[in-house]
N, C-alpha and C. Protein backbone atom coordinates (compact mmCIF):
# COMPACT_ATOMS: atom_id res chain seq x y z
N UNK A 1 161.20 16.83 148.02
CA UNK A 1 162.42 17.61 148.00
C UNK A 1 163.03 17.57 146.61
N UNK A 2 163.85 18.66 146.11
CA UNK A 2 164.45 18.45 144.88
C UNK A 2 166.24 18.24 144.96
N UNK A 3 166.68 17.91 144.00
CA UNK A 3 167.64 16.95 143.72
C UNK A 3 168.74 18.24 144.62
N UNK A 4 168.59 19.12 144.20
CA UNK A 4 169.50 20.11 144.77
C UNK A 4 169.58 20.30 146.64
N UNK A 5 168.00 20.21 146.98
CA UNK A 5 168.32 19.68 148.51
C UNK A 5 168.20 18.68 149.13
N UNK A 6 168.61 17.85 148.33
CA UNK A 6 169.37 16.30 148.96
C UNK A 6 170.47 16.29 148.82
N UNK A 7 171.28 17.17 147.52
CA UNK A 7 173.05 17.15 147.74
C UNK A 7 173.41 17.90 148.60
N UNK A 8 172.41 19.13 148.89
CA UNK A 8 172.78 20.28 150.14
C UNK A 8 173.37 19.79 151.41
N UNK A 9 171.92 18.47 151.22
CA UNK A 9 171.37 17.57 153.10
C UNK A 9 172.95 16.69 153.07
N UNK A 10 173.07 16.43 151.79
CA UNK A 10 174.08 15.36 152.18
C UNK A 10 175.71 15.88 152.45
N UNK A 11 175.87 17.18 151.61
CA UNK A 11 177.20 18.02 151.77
C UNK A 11 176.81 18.62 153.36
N UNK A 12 176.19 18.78 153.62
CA UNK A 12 175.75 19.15 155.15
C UNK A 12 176.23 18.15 156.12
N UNK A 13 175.19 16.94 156.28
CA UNK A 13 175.70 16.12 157.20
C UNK A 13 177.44 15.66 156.82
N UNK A 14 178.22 15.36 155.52
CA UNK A 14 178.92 15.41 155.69
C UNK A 14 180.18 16.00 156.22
N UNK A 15 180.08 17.75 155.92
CA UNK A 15 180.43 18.39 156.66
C UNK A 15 180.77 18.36 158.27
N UNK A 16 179.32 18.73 158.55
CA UNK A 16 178.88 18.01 159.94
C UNK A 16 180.11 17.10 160.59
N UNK A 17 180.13 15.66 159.99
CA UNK A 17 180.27 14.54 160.56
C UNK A 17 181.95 14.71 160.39
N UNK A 18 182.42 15.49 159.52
CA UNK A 18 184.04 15.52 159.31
C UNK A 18 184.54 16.49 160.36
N UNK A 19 183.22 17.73 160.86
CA UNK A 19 183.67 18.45 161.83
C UNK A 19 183.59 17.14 163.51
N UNK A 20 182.61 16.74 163.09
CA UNK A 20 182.58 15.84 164.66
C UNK A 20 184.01 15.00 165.00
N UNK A 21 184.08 14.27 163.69
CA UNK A 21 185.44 13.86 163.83
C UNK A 21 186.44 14.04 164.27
N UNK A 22 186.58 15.45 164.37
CA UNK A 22 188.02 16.20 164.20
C UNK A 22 188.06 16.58 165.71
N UNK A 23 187.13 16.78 166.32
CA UNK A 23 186.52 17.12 167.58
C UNK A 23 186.68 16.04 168.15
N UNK A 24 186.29 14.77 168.01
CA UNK A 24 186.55 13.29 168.33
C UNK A 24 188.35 12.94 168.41
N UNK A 25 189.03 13.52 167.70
CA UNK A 25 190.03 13.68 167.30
C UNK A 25 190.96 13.55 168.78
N UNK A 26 190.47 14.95 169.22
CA UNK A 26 190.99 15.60 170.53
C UNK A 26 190.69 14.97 171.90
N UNK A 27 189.48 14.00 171.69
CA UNK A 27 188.91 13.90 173.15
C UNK A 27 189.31 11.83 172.65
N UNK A 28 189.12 11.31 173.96
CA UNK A 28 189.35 9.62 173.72
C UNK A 28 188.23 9.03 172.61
N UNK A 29 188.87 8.11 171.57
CA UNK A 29 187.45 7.89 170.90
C UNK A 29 186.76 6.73 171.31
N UNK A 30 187.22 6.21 171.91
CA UNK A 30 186.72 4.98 172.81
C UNK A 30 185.24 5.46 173.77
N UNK A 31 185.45 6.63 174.21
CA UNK A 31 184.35 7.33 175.05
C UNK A 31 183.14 6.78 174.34
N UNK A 32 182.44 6.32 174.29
CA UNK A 32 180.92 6.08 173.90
C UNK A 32 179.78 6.70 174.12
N UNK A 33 180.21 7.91 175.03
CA UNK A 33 179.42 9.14 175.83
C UNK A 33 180.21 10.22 174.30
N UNK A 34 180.75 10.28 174.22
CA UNK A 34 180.99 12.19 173.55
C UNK A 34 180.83 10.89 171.86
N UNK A 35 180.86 9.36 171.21
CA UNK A 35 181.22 9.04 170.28
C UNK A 35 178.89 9.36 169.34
N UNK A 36 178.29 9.41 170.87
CA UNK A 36 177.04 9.46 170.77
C UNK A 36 176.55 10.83 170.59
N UNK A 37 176.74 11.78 171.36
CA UNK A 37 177.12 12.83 171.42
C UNK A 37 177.45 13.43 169.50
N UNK A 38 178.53 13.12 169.10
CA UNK A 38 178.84 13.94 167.83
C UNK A 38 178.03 13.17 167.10
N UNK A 39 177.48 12.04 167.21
CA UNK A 39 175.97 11.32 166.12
C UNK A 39 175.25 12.39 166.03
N UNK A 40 174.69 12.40 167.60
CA UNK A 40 173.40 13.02 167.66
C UNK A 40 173.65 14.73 167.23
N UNK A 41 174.64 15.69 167.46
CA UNK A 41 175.01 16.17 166.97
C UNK A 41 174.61 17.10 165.25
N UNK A 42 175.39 15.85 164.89
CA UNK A 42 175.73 15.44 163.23
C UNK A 42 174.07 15.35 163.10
N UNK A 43 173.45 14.49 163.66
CA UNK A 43 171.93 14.34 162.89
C UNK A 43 171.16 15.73 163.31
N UNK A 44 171.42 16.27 164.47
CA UNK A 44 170.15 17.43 164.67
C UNK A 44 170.67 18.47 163.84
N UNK A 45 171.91 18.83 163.68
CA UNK A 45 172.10 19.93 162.98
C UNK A 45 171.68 19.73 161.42
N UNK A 46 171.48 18.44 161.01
CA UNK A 46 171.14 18.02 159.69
C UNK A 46 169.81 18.77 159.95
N UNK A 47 169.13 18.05 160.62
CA UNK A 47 167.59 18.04 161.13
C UNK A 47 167.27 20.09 161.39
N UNK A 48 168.26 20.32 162.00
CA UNK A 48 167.85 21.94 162.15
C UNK A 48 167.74 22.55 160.96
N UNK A 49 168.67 22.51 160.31
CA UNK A 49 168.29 22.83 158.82
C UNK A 49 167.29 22.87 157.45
N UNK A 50 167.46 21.41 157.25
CA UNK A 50 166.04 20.85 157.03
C UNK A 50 164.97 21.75 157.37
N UNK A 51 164.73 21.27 158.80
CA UNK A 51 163.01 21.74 159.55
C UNK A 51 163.26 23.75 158.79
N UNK A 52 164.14 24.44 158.92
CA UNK A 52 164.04 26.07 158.82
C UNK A 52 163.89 26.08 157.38
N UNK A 53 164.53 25.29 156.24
CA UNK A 53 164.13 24.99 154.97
C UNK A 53 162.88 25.08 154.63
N UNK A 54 161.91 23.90 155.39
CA UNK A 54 160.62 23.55 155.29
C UNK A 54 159.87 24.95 155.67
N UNK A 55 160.33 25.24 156.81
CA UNK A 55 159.78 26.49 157.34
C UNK A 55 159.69 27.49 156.04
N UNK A 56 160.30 28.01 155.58
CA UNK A 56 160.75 28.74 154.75
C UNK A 56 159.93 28.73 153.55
N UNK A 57 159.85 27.72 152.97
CA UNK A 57 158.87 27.05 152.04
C UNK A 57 157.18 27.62 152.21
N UNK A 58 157.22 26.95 153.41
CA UNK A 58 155.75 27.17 154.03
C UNK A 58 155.52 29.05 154.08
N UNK A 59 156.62 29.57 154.88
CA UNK A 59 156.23 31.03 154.72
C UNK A 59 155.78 31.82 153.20
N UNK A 60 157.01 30.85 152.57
CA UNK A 60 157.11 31.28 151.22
C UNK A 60 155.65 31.26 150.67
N UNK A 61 155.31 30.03 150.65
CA UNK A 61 153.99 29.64 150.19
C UNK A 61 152.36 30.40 150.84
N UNK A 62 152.34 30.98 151.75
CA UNK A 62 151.89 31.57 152.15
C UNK A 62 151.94 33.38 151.89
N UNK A 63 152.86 33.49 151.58
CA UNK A 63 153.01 34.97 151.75
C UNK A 63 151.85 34.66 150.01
N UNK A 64 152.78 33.26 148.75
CA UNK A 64 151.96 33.39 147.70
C UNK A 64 150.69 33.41 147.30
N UNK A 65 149.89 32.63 148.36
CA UNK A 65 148.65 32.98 148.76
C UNK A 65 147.82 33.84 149.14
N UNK A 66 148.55 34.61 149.84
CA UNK A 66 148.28 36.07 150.35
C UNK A 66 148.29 36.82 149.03
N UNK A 67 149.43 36.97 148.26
CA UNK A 67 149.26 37.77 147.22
C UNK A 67 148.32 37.31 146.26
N UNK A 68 148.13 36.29 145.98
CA UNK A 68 147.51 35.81 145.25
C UNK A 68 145.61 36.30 145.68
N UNK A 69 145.18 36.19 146.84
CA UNK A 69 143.92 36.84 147.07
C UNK A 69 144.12 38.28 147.09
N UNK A 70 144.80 39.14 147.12
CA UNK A 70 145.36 40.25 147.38
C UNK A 70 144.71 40.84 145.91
N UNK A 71 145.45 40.13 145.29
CA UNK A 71 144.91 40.61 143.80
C UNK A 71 144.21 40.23 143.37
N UNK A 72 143.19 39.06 143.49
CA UNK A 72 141.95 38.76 143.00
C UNK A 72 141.06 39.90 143.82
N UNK A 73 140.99 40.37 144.89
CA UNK A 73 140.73 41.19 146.09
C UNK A 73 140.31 42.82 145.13
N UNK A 74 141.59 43.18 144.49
CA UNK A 74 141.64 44.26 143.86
C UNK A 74 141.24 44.08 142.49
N UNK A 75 141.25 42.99 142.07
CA UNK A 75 140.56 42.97 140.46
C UNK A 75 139.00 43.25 140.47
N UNK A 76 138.86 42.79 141.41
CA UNK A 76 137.07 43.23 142.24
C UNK A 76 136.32 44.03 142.53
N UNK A 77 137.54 44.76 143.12
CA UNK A 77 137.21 46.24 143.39
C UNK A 77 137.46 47.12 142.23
N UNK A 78 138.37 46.94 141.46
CA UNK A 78 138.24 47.31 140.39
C UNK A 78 137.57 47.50 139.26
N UNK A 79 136.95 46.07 138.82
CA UNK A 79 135.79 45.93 138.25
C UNK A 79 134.67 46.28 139.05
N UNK A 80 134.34 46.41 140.30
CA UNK A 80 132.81 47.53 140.92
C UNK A 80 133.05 48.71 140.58
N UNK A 81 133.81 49.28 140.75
CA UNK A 81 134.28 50.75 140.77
C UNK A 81 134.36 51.34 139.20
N UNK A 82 134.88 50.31 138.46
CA UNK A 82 134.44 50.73 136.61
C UNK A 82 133.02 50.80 136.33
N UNK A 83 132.12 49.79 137.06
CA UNK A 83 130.96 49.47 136.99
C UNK A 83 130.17 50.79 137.52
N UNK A 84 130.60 50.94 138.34
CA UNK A 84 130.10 52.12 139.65
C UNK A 84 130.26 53.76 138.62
N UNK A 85 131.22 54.06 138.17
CA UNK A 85 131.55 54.95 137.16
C UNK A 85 131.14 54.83 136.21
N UNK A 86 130.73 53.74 135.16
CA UNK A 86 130.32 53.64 134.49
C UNK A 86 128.77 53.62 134.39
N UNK A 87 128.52 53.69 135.31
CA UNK A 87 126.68 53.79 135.55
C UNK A 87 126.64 55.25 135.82
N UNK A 88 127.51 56.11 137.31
CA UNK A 88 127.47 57.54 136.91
C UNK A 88 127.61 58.18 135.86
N UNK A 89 128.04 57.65 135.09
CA UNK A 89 128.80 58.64 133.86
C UNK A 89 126.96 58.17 132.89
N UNK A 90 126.27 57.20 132.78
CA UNK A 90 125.41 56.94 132.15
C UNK A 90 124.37 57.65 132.66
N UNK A 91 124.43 58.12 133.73
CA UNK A 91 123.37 58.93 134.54
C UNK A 91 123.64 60.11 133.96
N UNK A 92 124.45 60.65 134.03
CA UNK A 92 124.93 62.03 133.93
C UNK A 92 124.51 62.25 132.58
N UNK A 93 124.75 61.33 131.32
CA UNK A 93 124.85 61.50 129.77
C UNK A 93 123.26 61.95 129.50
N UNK A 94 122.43 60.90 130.74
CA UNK A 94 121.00 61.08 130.67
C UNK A 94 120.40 62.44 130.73
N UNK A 95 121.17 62.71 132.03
CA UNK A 95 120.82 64.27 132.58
C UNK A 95 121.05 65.34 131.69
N UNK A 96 121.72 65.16 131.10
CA UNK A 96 122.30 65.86 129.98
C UNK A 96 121.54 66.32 129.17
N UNK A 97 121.07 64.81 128.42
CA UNK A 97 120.30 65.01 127.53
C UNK A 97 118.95 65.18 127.47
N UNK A 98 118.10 64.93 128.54
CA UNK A 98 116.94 65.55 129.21
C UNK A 98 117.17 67.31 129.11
N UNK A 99 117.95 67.46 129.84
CA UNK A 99 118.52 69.26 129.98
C UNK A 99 118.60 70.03 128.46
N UNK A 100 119.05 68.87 127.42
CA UNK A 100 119.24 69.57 126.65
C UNK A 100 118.03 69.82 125.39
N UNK A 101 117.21 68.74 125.76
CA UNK A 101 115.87 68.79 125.29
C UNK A 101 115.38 70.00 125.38
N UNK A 102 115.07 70.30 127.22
CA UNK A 102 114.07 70.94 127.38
C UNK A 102 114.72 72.67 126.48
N UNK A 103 116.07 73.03 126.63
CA UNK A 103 116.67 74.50 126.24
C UNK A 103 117.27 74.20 125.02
C-alpha cells in the first residue's frame, strides 16, 4: 500500500469510529451488545473499503494487460500486412518488368 492509503485507511476508520461514538452517544454506553456492534461496525466499513480499493487495482491492472496484448496483437498484424504488401507490390514491380521487356 502507499503512504497516501494508509492516511486515507486511517482518516477513515477515524471518521468511522467518531461517527460510532456519537451514535453510542444516544443509546446506554454500558450496553456491551450495541458497544460491539459500533467496533465491528468501525472495522468492516474500514475493511469494505479497503477490499473495493484492492478490487479496483486489480481491475485496473487488468484492463493494463489487456491493452498491453491488444497492442502487441496489432503491432503484428501490422508488421504481416507491411510484409504481405510489400511482397505484392514486389510481385507486381516483377510483372512489370517482364511486360515491359517483352513490348
Amino acid at each position: 500500500m502507499e503512504a497516501k492509503d494508509i492516511i486515507f485507511a486511517v482518516v477513515m476508520v477515524c471518521a468511522a469510529f467518531i461517527l460510532s461514538l456519537r451514535v453510542l452517544s444516544v443509546y446506554r454506553k454500558d450496553d456491551p451488545v450495541i458497544v460491539l456492534s459500533v467496533v465491528l461496525l468501525t472495522g468492516m466499513i474500514a475493511l469494505l473499503f479497503l477490499s473495493v480499493e484492492e478490487r479496483l487495482k486489480r481491475v485496473e491492472e487488468s484492463i493494463s494487460e489487456k491493452e498491453r496484448s491488444i497492442r502487441v496483437s496489432m503491432q503484428s498484424v501490422e508488421d504481416e500486412v507491411r510484409g504481405r504488401v510489400s511482397e505484392a507490390t514486389n510481385k507486381m514491380d516483377e510483372i512489370l518488368r517482364i511486360m515491359g521487356r517483352r513490348y
